[in-house]
N, C-alpha and C. Protein backbone atom coordinates (compact mmCIF):
# COMPACT_ATOMS: atom_id res chain seq x y z
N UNK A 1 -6.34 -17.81 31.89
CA UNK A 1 -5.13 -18.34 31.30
C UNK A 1 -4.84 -17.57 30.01
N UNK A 2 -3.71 -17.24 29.78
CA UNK A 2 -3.25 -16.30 28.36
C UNK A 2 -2.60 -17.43 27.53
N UNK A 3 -3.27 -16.51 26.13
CA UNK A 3 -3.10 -17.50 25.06
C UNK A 3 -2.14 -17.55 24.54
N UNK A 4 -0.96 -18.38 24.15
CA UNK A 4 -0.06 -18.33 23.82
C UNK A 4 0.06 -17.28 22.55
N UNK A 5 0.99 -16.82 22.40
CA UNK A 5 1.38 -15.93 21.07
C UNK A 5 2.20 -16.84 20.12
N UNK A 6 1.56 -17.42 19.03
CA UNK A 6 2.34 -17.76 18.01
C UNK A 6 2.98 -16.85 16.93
N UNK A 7 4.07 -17.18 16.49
CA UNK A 7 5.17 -16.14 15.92
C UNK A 7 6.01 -17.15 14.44
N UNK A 8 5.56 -16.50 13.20
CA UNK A 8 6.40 -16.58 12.77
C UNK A 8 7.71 -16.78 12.75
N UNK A 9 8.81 -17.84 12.56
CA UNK A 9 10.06 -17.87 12.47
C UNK A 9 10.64 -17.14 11.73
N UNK A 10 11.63 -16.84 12.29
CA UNK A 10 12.93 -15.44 11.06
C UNK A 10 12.96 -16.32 10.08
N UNK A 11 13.18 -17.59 9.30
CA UNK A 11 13.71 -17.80 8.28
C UNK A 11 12.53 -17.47 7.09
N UNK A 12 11.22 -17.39 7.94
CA UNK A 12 10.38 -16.92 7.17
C UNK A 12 9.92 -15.86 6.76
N UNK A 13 9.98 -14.64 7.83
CA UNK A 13 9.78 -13.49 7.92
C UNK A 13 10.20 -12.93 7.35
N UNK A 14 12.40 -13.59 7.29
CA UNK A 14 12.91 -12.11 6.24
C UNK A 14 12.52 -12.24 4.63
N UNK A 15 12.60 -13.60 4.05
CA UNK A 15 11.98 -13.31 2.58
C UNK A 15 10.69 -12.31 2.66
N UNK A 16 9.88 -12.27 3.55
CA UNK A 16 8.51 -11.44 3.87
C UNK A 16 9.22 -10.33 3.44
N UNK A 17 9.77 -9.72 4.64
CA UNK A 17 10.57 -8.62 5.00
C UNK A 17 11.06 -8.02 3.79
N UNK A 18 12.02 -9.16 2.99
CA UNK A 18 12.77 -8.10 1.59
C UNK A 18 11.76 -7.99 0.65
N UNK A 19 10.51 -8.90 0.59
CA UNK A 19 9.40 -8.58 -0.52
C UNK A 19 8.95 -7.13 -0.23
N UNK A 20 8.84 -6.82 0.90
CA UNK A 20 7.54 -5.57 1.56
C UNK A 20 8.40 -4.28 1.15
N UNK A 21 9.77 -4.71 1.16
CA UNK A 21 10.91 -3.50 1.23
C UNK A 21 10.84 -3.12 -0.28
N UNK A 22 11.13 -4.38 -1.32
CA UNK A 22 10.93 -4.43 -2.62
C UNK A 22 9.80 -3.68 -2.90
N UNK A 23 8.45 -3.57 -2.43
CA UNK A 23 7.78 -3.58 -3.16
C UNK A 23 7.17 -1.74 -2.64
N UNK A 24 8.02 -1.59 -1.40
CA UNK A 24 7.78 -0.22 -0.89
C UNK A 24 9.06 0.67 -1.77
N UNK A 25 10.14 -0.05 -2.36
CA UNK A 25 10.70 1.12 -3.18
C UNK A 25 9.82 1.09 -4.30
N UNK A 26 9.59 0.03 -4.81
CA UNK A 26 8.94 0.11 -6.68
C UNK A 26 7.65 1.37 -6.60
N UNK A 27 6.81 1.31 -5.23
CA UNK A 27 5.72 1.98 -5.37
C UNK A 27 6.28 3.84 -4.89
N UNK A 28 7.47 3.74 -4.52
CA UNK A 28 7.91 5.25 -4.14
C UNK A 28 8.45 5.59 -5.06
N UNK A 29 9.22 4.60 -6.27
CA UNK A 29 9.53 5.04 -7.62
C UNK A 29 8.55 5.32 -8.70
N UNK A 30 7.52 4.68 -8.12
CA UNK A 30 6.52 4.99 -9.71
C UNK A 30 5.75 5.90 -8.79
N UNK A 31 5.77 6.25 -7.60
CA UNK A 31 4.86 7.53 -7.32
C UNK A 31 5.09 8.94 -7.59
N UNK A 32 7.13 9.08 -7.80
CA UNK A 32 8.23 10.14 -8.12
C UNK A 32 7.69 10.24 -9.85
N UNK A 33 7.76 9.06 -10.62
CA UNK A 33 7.72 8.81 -11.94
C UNK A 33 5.76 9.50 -12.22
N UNK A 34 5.08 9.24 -11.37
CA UNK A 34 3.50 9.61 -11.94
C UNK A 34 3.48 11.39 -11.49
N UNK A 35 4.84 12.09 -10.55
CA UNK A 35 4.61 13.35 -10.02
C UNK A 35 5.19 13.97 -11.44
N UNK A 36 5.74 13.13 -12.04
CA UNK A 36 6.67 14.20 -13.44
C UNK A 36 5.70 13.53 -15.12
N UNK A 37 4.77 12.80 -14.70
CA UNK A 37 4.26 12.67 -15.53
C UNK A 37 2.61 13.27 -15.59
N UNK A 38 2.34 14.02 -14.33
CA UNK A 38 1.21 15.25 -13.57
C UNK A 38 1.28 16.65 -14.82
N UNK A 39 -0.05 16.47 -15.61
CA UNK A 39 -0.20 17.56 -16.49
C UNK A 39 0.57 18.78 -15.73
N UNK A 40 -0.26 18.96 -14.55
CA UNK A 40 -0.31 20.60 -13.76
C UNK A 40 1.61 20.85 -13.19
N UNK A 41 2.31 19.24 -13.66
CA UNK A 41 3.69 19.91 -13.36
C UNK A 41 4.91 20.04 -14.22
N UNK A 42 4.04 20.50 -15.63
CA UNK A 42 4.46 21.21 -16.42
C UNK A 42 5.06 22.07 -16.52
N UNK A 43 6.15 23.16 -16.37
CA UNK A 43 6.03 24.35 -16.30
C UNK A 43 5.70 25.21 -17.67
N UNK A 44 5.64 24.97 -18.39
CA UNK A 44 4.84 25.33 -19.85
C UNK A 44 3.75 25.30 -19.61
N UNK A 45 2.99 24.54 -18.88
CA UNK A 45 1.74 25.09 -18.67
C UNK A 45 1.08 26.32 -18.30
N UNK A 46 1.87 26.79 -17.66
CA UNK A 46 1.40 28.40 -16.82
C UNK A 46 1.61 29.37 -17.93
N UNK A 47 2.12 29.31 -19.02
CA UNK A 47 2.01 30.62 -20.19
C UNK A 47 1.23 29.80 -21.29
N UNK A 48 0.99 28.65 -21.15
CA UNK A 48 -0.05 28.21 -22.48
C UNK A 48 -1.44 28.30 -22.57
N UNK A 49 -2.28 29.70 -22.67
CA UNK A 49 -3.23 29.95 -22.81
C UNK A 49 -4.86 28.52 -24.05
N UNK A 50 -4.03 27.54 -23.35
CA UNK A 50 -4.78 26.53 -24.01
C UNK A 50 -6.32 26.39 -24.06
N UNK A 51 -6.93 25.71 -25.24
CA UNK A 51 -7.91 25.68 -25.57
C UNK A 51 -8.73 24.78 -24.47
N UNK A 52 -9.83 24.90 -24.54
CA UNK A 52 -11.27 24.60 -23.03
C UNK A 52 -10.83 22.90 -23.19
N UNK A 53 -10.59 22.40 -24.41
CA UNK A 53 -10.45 21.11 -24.30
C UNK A 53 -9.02 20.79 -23.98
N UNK A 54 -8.12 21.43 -24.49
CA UNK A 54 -6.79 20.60 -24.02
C UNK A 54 -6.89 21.11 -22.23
N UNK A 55 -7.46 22.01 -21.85
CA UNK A 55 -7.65 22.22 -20.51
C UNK A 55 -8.13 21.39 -19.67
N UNK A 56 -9.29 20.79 -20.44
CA UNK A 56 -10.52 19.88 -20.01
C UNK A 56 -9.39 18.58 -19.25
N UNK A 57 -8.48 18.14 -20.68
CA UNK A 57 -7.53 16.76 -20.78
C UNK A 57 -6.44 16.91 -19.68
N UNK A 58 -5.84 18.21 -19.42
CA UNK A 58 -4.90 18.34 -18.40
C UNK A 58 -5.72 18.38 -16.83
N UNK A 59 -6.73 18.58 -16.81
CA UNK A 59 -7.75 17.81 -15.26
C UNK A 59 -7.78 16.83 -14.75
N UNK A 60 -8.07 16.18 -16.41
CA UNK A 60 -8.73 14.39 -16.66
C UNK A 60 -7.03 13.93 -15.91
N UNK A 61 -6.35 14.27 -16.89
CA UNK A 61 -5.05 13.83 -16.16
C UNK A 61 -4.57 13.80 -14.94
N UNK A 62 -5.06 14.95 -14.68
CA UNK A 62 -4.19 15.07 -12.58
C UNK A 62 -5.41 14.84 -12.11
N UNK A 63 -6.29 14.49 -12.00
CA UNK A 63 -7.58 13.70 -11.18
C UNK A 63 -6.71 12.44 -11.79
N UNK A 64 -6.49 11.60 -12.25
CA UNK A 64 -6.18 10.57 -12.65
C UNK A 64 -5.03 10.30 -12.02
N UNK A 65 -3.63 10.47 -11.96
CA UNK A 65 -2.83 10.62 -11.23
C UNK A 65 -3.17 10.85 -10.01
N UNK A 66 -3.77 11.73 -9.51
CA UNK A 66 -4.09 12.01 -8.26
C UNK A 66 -4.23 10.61 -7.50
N UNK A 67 -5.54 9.81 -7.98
CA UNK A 67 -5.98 8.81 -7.86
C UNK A 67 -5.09 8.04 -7.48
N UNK A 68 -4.59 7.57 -8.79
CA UNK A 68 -3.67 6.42 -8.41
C UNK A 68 -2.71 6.92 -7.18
N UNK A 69 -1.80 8.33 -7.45
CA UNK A 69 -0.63 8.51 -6.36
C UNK A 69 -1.62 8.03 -4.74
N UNK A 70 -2.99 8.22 -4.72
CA UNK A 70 -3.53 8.26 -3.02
C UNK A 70 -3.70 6.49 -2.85
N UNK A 71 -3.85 6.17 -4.19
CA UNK A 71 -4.33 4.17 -3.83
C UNK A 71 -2.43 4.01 -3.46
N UNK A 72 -1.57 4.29 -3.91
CA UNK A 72 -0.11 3.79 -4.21
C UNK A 72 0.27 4.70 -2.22
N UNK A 73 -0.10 5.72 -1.88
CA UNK A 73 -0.51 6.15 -0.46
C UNK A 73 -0.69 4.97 0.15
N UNK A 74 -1.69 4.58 0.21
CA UNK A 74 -2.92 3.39 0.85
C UNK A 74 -1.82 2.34 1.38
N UNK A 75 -1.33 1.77 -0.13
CA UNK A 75 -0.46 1.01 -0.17
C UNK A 75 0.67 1.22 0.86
N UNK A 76 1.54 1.73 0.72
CA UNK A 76 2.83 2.02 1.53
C UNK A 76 2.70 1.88 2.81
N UNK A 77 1.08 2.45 3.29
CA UNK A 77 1.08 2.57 4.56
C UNK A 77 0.74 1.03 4.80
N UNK A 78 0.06 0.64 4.30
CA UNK A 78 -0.04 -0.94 4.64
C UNK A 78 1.28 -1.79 4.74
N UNK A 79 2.26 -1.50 3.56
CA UNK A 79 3.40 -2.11 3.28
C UNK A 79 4.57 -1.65 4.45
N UNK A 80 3.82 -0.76 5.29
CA UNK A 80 5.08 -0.09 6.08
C UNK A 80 4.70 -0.44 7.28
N UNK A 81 3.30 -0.55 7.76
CA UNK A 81 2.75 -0.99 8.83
C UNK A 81 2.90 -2.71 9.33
N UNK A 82 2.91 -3.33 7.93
CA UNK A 82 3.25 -4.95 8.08
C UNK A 82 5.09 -5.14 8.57
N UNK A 83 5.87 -4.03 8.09
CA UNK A 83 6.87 -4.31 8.29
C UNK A 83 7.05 -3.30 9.76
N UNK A 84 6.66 -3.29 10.25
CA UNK A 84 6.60 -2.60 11.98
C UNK A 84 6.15 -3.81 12.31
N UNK A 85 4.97 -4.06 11.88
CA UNK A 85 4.55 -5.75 12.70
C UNK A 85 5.62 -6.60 12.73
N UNK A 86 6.19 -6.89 11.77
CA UNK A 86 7.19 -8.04 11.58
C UNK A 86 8.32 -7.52 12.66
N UNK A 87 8.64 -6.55 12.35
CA UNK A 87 9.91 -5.96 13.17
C UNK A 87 9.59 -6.37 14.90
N UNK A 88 8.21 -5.93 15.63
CA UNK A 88 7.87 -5.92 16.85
C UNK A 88 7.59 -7.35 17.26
N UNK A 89 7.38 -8.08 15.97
CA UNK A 89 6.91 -9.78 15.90
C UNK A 89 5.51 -9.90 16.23
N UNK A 90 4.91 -9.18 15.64
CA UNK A 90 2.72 -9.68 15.70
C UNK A 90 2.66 -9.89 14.12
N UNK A 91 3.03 -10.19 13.07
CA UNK A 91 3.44 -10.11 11.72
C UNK A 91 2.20 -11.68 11.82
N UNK A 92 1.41 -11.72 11.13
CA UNK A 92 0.56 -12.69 10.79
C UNK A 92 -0.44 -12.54 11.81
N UNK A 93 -0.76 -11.60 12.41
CA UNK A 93 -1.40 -11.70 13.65
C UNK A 93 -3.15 -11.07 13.47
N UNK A 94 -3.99 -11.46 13.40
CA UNK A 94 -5.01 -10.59 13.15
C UNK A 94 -5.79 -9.25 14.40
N UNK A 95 -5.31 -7.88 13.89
CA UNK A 95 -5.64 -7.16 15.11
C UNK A 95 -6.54 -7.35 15.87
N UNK A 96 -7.30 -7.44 14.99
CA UNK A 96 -8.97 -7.51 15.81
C UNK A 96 -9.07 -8.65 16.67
N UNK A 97 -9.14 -9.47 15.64
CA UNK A 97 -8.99 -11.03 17.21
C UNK A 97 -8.19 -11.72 17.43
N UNK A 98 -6.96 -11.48 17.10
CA UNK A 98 -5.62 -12.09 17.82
C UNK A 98 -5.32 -13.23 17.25
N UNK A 99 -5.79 -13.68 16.37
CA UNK A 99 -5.71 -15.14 15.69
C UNK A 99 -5.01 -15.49 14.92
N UNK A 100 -4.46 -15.97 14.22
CA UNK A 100 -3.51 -16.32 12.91
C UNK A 100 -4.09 -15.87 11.75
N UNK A 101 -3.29 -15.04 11.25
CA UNK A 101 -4.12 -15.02 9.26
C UNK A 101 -3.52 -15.84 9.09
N UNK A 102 -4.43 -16.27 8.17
CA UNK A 102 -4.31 -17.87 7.50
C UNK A 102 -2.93 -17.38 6.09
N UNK A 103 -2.37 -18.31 5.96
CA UNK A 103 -1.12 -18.04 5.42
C UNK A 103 -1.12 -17.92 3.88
N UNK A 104 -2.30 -18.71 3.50
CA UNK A 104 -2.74 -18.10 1.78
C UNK A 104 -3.15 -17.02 2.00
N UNK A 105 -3.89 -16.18 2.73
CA UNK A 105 -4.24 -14.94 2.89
C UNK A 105 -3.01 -13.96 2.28
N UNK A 106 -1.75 -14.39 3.46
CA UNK A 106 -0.79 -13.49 3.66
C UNK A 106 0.62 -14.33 2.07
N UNK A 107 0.40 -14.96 1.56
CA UNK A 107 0.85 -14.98 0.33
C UNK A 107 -0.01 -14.36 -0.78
N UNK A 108 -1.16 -13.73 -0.61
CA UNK A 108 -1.47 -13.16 -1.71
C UNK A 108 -1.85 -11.83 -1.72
N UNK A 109 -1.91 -11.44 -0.18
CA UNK A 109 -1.90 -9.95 0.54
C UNK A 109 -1.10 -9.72 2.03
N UNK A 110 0.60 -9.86 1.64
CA UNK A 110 1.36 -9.94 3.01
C UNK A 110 1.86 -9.01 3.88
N UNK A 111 0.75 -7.79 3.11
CA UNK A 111 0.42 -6.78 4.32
C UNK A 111 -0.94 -6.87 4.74
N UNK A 112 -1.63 -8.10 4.40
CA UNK A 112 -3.05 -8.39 5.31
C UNK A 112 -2.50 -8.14 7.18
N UNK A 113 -4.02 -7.36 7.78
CA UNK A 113 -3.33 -6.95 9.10
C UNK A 113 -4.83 -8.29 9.70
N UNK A 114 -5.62 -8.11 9.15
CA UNK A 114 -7.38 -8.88 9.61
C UNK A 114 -7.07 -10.18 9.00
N UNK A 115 -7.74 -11.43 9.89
CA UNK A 115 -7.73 -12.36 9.27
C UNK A 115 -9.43 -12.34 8.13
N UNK A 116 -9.46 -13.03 7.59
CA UNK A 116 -10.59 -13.11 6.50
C UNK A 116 -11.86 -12.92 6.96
N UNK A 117 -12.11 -13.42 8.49
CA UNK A 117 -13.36 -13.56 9.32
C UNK A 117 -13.65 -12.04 9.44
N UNK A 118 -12.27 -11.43 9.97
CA UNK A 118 -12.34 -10.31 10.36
C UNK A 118 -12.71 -9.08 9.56
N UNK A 119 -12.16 -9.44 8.36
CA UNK A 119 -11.85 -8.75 7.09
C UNK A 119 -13.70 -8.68 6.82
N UNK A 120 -14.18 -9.56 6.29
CA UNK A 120 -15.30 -9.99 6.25
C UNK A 120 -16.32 -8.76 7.63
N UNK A 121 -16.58 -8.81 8.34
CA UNK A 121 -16.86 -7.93 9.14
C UNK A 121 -16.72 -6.82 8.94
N UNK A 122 -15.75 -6.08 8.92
CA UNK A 122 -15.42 -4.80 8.63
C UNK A 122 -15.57 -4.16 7.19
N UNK A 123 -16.11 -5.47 6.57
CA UNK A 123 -16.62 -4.30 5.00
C UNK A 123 -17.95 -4.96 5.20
N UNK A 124 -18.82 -5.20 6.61
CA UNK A 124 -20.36 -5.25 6.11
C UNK A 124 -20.39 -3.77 6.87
């Protein structure tokens, strides 16, 4: 016997929906905003024969940036992948075992794809 598929209702989904959208421009704006704030995309940099330490600080910087731009990566794809779910309608759905994420889950991470059990598993 197949298990029923429970589904989120639209009146719920689209507030989901315009948060994920919201929150996928803010992170494509501050990822544009951290590429012009990238020591190495200077163009004064390439004739400033700078000292070992201000050299040292323009590294520290784009390892740093770097960083964040690949976690703010991470992000999007999660934020873009929940909104394919929602769109196809598995949006609350836990991949792994088909179950409901529990709905505080998905108000405090509503691109959670694992329910907590699952979640739990996959980082032992």
């Amino acid at each position: 016997m197949k298990k029923p598929v429970i589904k989120f209702p639209a009146q719920v989904l689209k507030p989901i929906g315009n948060f994920l959208r919201r929150e996928e421009k803010k992170l494509v704006k501050r990822k544009k905003d951290l590429e012009k704030e990238d020591p190495f995309s200077d163009t004064a940099r390439l004739t400033d024969n700078a000292a070992s330490d201000a050299d040292a600080a323009e590294q520290f910087g784009h390892a740093r940036i770097e960083a964040i731009k690949k976690e703010i990566d991470r992000r999007l794809i999660d934020i873009r992948k929940a909104l394919g779910r929602i769109k196809i309608g598995h949006y609350g759905t836990c991949e792994s075992c088909g179950k409901m994420i529990d709905t505080d889950r998905l108000m405090v991470k509503p691109e959670a794809t694992l329910c907590i059990d699952c979640e739990r598993k996959k980082g032992k």
